[in-house]
Protein backbone atom coordinates (compact mmCIF):
# COMPACT_ATOMS: atom_id res chain seq x y z
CA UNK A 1 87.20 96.62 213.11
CA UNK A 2 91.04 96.48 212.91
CA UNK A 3 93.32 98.13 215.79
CA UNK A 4 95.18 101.62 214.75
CA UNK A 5 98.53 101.76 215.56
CA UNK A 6 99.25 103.91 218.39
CA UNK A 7 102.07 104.95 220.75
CA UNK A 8 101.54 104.02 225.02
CA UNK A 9 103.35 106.08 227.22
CA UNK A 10 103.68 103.54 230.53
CA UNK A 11 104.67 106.26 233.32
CA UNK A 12 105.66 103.40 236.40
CA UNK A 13 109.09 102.96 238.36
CA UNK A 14 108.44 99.96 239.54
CA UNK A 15 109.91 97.53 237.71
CA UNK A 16 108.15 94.61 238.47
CA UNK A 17 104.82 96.38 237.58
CA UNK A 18 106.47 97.08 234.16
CA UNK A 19 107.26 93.68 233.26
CA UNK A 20 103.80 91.68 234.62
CA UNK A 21 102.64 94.94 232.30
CA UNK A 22 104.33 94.45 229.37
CA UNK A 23 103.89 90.54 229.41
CA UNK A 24 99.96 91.50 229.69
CA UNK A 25 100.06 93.68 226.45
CA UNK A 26 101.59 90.50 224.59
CA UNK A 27 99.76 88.03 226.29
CA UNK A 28 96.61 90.59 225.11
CA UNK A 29 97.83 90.89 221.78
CA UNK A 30 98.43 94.65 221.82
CA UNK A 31 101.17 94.96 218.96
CA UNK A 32 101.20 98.92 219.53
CA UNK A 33 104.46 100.66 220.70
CA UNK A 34 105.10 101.04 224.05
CA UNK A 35 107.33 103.75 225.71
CA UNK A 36 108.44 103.93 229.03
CA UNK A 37 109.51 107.01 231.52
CA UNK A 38 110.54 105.21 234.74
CA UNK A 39 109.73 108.56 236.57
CA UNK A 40 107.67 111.48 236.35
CA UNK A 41 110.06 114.00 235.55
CA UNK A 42 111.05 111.73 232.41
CA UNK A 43 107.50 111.36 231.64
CA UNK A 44 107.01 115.40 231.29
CA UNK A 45 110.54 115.20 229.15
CA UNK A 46 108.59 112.83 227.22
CA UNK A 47 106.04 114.50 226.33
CA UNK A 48 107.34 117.62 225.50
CA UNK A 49 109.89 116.10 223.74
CA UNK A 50 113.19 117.91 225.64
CA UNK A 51 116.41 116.54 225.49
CA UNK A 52 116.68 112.88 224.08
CA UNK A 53 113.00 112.49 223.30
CA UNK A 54 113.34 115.19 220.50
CA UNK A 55 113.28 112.87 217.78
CA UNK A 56 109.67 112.04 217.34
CA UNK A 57 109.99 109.52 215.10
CA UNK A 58 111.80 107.67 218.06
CA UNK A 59 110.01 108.92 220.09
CA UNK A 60 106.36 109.68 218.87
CA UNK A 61 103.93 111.70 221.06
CA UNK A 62 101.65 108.90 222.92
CA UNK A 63 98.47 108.61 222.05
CA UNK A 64 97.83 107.17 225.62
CA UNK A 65 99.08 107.30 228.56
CA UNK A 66 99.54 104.68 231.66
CA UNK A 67 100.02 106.83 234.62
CA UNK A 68 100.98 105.48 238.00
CA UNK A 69 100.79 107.90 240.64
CA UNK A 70 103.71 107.09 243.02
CA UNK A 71 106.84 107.84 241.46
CA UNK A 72 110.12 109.85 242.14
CA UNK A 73 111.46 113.21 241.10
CA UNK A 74 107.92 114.24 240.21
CA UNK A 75 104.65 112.22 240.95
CA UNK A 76 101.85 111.02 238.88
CA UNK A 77 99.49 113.94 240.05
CA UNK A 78 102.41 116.33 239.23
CA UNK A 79 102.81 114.74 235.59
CA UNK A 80 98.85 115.00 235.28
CA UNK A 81 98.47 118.43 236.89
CA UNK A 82 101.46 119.74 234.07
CA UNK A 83 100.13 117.73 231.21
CA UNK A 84 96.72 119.60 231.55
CA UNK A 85 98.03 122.83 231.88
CA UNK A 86 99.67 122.30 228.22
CA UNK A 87 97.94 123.23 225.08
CA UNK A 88 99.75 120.64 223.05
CA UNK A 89 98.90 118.08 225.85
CA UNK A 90 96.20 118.92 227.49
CA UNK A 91 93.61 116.17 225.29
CA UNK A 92 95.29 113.44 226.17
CA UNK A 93 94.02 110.71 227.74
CA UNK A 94 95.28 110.06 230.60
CA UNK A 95 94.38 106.51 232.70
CA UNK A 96 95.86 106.69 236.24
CA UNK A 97 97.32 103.21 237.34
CA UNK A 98 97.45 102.88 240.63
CA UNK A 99 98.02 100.08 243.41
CA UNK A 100 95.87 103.13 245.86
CA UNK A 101 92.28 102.76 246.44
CA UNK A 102 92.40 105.49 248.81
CA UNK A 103 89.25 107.62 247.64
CA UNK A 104 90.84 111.45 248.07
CA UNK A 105 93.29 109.87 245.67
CA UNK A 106 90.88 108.75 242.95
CA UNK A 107 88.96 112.11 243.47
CA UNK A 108 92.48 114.41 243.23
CA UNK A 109 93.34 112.64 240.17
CA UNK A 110 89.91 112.77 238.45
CA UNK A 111 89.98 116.69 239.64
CA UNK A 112 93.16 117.00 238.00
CA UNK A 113 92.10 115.64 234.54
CA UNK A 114 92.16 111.91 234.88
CA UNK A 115 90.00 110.36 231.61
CA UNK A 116 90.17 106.82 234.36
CA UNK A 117 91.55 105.63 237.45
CA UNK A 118 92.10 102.09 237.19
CA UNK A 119 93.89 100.19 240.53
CA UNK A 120 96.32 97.53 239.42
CA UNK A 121 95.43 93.94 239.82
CA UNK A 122 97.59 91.62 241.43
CA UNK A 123 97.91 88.66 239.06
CA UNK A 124 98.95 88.02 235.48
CA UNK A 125 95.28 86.68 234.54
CA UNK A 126 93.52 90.10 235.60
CA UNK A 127 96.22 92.32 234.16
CA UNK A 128 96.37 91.04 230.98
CA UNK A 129 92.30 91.20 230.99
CA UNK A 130 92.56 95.10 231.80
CA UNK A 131 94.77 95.49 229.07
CA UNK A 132 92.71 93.32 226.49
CA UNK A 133 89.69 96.06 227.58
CA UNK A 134 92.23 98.90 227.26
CA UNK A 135 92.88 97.85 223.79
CA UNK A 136 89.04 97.36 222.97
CA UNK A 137 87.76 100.81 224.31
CA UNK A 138 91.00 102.96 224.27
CA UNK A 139 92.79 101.60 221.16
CA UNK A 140 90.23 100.06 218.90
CA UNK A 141 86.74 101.62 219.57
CA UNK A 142 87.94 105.20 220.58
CA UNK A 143 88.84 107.98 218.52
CA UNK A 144 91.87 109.40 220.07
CA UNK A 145 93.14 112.77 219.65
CA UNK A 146 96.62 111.95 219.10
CA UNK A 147 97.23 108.94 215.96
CA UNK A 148 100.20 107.97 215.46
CA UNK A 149 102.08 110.20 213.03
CA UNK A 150 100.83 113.04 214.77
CA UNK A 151 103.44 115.27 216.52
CA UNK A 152 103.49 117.83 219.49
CA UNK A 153 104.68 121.07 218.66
């Protein structure tokens, strides 16, 4: 079966997180384009393309999103609680990534809309693992509502 090509939104602030993450989608051979909104208010500008995410062709609507919950200006469970009250948004699939194990934090975010809630492992090794499963079930195996050329209106 061969991969799609799809766009990841990667909603984290932490810049450490980002790197180990984006050295786990090469390491994992995940050749799709990633995006990043350092906060949640950029994330939301994201995705309804406002301001300098207008041009979708740049900027093309995700057809995932990583979304960590602890971030500034708006949090992950504000991002996820406005992304399903969108009609052009509210499908997406959305997998919380989180360094939280707290359970009323798994269970708010699930309420909210969460398709997975996946707590971040510490080392290289296990994060590039999660991502190689991320691209087998999300990217490859999944039908997704939002391919690649398709755009938010």
């Amino acid at each position: 079966m061969t991969q799609k090509n799809h766009c990841i939104l990667l909603a984290e602030d932490d810049e450490n997180d980002v790197i180990f993450l984006k050295r786990a989608f090469v390491k994992a051979e995940v050749n799709d384009a990633l995006h990043l909104a350092p906060d949640g208010q950029i994330a939301i500008d994201y995705l309804s393309g406002a301001g300098q995410f207008a041009d979708r062709n740049t900027f093309p609507f995700p057809s995932l999103l990583l979304l960590d919950l602890k971030m500034p200006r708006k949090s992950g469970m504000d991002v996820l609680r406005w992304i399903r009250a969108q009609p052009t948004c509210q499908i997406l699939p959305v997998i919380v990534f989180s360094s939280s194990v707290a359970p009323q934090e798994v269970s708010a975010a699930y309420e909210a809309g969460a398709n997975a809630f996946v707590t971040k492992p510490a080392g290289i090794p296990e994060r590039t693992e999660l991502v190689r499963l991320i691209k087998g079930f999300w990217l490859t195996f999944t039908q997704l509502p939002y391919p690649a050329p398709m755009r938010a209106t």
